[in-house]
N, C-alpha and C. Protein backbone atom coordinates (compact mmCIF):
# COMPACT_ATOMS: atom_id res chain seq x y z
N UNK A 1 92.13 87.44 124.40
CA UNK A 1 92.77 88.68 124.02
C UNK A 1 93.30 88.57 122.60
N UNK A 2 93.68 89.17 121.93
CA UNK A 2 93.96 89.59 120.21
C UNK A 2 94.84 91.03 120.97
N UNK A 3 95.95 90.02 119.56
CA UNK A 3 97.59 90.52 119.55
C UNK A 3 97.70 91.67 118.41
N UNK A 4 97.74 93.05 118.30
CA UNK A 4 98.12 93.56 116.90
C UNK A 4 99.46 93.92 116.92
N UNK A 5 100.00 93.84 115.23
CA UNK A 5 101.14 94.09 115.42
C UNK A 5 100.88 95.02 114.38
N UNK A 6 101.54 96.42 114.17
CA UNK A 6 101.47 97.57 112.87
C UNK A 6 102.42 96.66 111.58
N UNK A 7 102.29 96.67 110.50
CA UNK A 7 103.24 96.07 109.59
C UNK A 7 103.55 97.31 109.10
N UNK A 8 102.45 98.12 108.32
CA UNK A 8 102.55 98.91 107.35
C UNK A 8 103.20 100.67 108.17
N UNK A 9 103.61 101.35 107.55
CA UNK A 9 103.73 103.05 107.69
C UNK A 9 102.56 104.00 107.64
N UNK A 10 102.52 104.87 107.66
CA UNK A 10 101.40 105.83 107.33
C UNK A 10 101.41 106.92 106.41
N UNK A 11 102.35 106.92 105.67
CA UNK A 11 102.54 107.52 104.35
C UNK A 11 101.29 107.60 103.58
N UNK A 12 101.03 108.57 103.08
CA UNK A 12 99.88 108.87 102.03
C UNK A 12 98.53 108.18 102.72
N UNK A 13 97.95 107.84 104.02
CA UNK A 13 97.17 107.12 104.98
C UNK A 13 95.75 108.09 105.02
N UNK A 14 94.76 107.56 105.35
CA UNK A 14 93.64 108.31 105.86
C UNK A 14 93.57 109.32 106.98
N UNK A 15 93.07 110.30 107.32
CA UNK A 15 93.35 110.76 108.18
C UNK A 15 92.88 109.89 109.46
N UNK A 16 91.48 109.23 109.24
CA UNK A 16 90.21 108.71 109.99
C UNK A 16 91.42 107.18 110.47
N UNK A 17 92.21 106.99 109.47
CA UNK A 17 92.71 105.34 109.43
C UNK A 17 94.14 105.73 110.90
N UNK A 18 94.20 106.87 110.55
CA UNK A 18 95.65 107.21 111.72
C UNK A 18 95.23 107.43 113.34
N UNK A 19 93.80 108.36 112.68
CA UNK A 19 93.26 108.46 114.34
C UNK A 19 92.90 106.74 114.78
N UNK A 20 92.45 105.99 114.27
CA UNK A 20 92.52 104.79 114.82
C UNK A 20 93.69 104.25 115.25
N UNK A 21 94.33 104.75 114.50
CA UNK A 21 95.79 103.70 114.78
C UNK A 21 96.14 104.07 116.29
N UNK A 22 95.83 105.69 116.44
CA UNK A 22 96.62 106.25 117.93
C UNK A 22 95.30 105.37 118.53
N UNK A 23 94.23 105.51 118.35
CA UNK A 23 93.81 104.96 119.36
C UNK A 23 93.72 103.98 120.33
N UNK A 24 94.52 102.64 119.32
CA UNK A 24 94.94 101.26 119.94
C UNK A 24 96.15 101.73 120.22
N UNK A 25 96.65 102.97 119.93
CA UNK A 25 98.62 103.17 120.36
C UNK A 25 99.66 102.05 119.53
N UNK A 26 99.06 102.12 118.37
CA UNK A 26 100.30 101.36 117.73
C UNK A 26 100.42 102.55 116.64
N UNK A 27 101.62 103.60 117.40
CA UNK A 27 102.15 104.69 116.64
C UNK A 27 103.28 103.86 114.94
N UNK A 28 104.08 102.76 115.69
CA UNK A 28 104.74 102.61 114.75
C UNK A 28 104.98 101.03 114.27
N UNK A 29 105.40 100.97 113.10
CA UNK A 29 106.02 99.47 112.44
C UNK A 29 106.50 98.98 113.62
N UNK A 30 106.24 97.55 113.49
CA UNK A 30 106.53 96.28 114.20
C UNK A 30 106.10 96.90 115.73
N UNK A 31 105.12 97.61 116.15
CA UNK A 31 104.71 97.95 117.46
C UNK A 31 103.68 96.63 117.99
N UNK A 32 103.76 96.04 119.27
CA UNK A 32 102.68 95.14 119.49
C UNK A 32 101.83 95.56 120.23
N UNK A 33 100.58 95.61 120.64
CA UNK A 33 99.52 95.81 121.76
C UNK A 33 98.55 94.90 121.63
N UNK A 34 97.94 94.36 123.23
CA UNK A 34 96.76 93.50 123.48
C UNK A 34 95.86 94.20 123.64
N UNK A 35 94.46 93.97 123.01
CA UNK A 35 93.29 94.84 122.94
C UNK A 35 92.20 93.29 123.34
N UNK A 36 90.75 93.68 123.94
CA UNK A 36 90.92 92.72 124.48
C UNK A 36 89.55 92.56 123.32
N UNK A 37 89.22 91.04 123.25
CA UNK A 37 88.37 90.47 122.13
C UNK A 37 86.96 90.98 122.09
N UNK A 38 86.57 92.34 122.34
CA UNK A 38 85.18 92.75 122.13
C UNK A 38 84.83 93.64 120.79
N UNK A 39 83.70 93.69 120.48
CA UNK A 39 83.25 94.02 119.00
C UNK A 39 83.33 95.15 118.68
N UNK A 40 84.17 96.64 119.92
CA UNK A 40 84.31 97.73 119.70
C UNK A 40 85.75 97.55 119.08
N UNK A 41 86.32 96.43 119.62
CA UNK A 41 88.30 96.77 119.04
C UNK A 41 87.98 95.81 117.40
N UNK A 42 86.99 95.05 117.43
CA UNK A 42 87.30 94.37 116.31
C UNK A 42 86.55 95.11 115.26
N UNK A 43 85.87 96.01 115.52
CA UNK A 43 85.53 97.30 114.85
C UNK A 43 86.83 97.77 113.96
N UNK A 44 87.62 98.59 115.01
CA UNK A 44 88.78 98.90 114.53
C UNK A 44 89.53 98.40 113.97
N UNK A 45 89.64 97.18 113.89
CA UNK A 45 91.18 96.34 113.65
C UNK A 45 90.00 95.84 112.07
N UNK A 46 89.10 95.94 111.57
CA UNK A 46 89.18 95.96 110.60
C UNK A 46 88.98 96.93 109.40
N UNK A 47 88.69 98.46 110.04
CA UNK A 47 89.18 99.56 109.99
C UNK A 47 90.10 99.67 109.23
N UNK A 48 90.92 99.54 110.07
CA UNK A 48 92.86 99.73 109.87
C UNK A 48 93.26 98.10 109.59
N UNK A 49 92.78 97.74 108.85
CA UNK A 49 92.97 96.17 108.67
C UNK A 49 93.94 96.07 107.25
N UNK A 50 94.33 97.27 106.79
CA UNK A 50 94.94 97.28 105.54
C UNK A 50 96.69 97.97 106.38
N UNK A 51 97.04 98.04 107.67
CA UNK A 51 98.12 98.62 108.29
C UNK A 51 98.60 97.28 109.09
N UNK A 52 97.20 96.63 109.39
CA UNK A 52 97.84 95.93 111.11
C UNK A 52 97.81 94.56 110.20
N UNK A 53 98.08 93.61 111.44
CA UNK A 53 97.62 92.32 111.50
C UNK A 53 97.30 91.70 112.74
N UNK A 54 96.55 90.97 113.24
CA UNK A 54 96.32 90.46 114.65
C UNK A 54 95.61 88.97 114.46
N UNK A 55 95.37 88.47 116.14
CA UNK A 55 95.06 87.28 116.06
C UNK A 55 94.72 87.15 117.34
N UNK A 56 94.40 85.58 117.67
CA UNK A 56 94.54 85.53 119.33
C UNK A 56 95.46 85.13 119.52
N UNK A 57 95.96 85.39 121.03
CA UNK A 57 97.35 85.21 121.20
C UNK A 57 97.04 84.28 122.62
N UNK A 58 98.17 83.05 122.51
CA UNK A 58 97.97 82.22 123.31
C UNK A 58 98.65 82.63 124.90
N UNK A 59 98.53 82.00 125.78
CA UNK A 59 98.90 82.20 127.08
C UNK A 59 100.62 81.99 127.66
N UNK A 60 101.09 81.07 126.28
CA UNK A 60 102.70 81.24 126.83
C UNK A 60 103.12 81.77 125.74
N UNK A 61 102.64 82.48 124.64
CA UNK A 61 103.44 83.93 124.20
C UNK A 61 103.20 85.36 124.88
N UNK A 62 101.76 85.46 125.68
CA UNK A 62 101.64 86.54 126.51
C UNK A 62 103.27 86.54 127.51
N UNK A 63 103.42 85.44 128.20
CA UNK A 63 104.42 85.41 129.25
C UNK A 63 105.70 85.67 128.42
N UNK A 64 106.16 84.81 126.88
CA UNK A 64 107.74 85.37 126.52
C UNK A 64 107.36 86.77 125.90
N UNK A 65 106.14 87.17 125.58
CA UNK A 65 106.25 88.91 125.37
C UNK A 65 106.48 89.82 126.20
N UNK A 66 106.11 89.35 127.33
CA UNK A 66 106.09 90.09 128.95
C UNK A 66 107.58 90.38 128.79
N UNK A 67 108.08 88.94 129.12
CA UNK A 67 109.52 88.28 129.87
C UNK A 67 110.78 89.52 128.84
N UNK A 68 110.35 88.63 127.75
CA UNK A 68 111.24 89.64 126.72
C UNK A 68 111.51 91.35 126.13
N UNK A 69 110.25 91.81 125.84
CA UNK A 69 110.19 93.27 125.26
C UNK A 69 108.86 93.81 126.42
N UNK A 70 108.49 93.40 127.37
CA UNK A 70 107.79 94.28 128.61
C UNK A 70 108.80 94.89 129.80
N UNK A 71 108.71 96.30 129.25
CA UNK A 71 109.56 97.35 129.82
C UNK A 71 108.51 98.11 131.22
N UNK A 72 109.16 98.34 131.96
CA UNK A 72 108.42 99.52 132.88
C UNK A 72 108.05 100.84 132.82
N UNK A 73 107.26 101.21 133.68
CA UNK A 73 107.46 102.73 133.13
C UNK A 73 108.83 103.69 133.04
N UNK A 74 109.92 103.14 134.00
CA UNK A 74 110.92 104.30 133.63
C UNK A 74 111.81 103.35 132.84
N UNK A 75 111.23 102.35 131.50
CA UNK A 75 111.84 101.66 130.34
C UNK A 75 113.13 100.44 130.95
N UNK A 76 112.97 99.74 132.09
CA UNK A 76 113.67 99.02 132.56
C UNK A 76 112.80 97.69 132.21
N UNK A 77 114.24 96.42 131.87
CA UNK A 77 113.54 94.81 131.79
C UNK A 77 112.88 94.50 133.08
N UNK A 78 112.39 93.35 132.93
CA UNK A 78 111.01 92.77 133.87
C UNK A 78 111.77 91.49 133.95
N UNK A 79 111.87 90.98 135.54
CA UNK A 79 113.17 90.04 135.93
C UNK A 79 112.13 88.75 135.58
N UNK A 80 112.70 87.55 135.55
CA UNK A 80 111.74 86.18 135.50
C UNK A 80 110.47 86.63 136.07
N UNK A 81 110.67 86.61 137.45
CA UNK A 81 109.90 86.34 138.18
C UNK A 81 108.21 87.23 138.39
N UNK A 82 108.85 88.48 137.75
CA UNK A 82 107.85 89.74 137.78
C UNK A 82 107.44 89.92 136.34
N UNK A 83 108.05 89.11 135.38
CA UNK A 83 107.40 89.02 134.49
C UNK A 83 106.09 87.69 134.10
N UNK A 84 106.46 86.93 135.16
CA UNK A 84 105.30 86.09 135.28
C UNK A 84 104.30 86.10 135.80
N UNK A 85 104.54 87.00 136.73
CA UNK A 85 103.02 87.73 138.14
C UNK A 85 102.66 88.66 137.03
N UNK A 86 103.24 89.45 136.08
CA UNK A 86 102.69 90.81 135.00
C UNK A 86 101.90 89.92 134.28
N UNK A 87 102.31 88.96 134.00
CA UNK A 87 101.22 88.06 132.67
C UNK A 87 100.26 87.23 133.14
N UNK A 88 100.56 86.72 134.83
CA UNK A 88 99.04 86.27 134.89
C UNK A 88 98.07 87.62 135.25
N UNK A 89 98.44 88.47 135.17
CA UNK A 89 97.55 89.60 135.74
C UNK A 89 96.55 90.02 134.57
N UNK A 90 97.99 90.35 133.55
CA UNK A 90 97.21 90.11 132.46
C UNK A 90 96.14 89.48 131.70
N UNK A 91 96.48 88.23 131.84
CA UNK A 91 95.44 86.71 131.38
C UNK A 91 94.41 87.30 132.67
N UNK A 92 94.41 87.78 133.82
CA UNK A 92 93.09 87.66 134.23
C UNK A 92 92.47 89.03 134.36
N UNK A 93 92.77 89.93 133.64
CA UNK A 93 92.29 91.01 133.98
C UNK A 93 91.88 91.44 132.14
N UNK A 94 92.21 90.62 131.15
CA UNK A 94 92.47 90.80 129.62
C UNK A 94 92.31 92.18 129.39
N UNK A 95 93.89 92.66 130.29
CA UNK A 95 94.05 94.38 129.91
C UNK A 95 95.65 94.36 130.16
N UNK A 96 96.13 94.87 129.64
CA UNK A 96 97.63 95.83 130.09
C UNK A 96 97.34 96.69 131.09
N UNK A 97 96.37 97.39 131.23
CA UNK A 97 96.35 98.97 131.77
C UNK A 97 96.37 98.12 133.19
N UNK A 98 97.34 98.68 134.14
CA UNK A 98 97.13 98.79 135.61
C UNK A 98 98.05 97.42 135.97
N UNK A 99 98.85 97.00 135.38
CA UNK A 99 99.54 95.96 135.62
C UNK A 99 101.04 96.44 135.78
N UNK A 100 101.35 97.54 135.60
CA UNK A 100 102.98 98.40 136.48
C UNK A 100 103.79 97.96 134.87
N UNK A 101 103.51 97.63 133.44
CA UNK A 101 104.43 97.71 132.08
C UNK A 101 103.34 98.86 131.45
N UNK A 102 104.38 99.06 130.63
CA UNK A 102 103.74 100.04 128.96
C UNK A 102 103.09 99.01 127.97
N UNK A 103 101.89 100.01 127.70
CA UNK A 103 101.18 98.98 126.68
C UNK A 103 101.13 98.44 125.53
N UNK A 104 102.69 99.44 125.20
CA UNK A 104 103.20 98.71 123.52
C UNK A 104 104.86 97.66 123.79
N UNK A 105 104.18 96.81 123.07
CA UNK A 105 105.63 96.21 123.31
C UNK A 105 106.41 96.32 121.73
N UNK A 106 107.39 96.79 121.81
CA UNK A 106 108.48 97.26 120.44
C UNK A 106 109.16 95.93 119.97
N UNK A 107 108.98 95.55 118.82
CA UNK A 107 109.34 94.28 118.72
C UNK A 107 110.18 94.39 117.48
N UNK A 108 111.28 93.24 117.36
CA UNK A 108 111.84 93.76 115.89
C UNK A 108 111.05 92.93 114.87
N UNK A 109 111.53 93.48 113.31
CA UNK A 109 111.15 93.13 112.23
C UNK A 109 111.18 91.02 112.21
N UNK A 110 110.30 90.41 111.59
CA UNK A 110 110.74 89.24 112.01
C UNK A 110 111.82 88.18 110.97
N UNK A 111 112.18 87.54 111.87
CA UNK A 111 112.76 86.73 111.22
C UNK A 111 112.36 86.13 109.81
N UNK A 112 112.88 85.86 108.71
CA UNK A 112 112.68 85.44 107.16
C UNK A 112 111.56 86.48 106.58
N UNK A 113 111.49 87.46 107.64
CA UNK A 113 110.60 88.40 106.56
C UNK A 113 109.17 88.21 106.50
N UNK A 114 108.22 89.42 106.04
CA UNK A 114 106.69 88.96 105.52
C UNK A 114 106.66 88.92 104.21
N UNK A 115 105.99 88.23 103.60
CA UNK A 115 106.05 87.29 102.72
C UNK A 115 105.34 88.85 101.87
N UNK A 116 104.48 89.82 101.84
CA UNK A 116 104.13 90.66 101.47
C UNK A 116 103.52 91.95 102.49
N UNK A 117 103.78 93.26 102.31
CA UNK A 117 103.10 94.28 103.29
C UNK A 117 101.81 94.68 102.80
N UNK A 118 101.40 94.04 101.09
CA UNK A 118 100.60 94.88 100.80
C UNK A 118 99.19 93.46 100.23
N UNK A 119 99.68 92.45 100.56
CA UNK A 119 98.50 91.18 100.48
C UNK A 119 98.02 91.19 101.95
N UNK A 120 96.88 90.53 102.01
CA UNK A 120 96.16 90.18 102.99
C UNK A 120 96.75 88.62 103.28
N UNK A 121 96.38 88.11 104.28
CA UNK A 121 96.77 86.74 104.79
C UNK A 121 96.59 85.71 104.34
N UNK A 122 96.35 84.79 103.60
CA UNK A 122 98.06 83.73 104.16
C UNK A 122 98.62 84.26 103.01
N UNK A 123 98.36 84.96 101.96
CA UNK A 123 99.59 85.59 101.10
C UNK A 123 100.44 86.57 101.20
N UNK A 124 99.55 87.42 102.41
CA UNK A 124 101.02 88.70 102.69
C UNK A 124 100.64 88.67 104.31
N UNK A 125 100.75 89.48 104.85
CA UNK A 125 101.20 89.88 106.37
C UNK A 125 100.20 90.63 106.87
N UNK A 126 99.01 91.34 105.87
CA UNK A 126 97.64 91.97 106.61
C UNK A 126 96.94 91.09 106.92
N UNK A 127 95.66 91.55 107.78
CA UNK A 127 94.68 91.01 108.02
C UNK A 127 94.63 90.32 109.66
N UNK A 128 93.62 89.44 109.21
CA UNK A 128 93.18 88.41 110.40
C UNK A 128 94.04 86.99 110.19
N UNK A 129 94.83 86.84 111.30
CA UNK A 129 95.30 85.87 111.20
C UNK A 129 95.12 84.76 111.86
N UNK A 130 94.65 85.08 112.96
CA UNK A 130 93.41 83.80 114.19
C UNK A 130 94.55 83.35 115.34
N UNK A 131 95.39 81.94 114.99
CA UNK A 131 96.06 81.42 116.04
C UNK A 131 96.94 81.71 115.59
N UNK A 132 97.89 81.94 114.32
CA UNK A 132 99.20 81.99 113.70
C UNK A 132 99.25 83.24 113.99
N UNK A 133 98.83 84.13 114.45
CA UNK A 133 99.78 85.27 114.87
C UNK A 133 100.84 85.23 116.44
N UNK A 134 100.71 83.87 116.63
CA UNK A 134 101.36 83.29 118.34
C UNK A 134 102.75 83.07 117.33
N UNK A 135 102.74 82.22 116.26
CA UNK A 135 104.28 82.16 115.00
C UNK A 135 104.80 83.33 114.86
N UNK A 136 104.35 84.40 114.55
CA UNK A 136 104.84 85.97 114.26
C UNK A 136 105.59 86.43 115.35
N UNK A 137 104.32 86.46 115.98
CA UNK A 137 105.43 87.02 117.56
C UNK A 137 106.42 86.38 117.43
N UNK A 138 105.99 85.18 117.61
CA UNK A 138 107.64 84.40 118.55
C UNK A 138 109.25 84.74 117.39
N UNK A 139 108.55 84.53 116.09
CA UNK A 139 109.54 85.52 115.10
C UNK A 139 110.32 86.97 115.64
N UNK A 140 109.03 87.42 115.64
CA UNK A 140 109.76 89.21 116.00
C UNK A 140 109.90 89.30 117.46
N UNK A 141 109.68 88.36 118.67
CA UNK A 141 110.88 88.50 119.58
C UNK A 141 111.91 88.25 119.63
């Protein structure tokens, strides 16, 4: 699975670049969603590769993303225990949809900052980032 997180706004944006954006549902800054590793999402994500950043995301940041910022549908936390049955469901189903959370997880800005919004990776915060986007998260939870 591949983690995106929105960095950038949509100010002065494409129109074509926004309808993508709704389409993975990352309406806003620091929004996270799992899309799962096939050549239609990685289509997109380099698309909108000048907004997002993503990577693969390992198997015990799926569980502290769950644990931490995976809300329910009527926006309530996810106790230990049901946040660990939500994430293996996840890992085996490589979907959000149909697992009882919302498919964006709201994360804050991260810790020490991105180094740039408007470079590509390892000099600013766009792009493809591979395994180091599992560091980011654990930042902006």
């Amino acid at each position: 699975m591949l983690a995106v997180v929105r960095v950038r706004g949509s100010v002065k944006t494409d129109k074509k670049i926004i309808d993508t954006l709704e389409i993975l549902r990352i309406n806003r800054v620091n929004h996270c969603v799992l899309v799962p590793d096939t050549k239609d999402s990685k289509g997109m994500l380099k698309k909108a590769t000048n907004w997002i950043t993503w990577g693969k995301i390992e198997d015990d940041t799926i569980e502290k993303l769950v644990l931490k910022r995976g809300r329910t549908g009527n926006n309530k936390r996810l106790d230990e225990k049901t946040a660990k049955e939500t994430a293996k469901k996840i890992l085996k189903n490589q979907s959000v949809n149909g697992v009882g959370i919302k498919p964006v997880f709201r994360l804050s800005p991260p810790s020490k900052g991105h180094k740039s919004i408007k470079l590509h990776y390892p000099r600013g915060a766009l792009g493809n980032r591979k395994e180091k986007i599992n560091d980011l998260i654990k930042r902006m939870i």
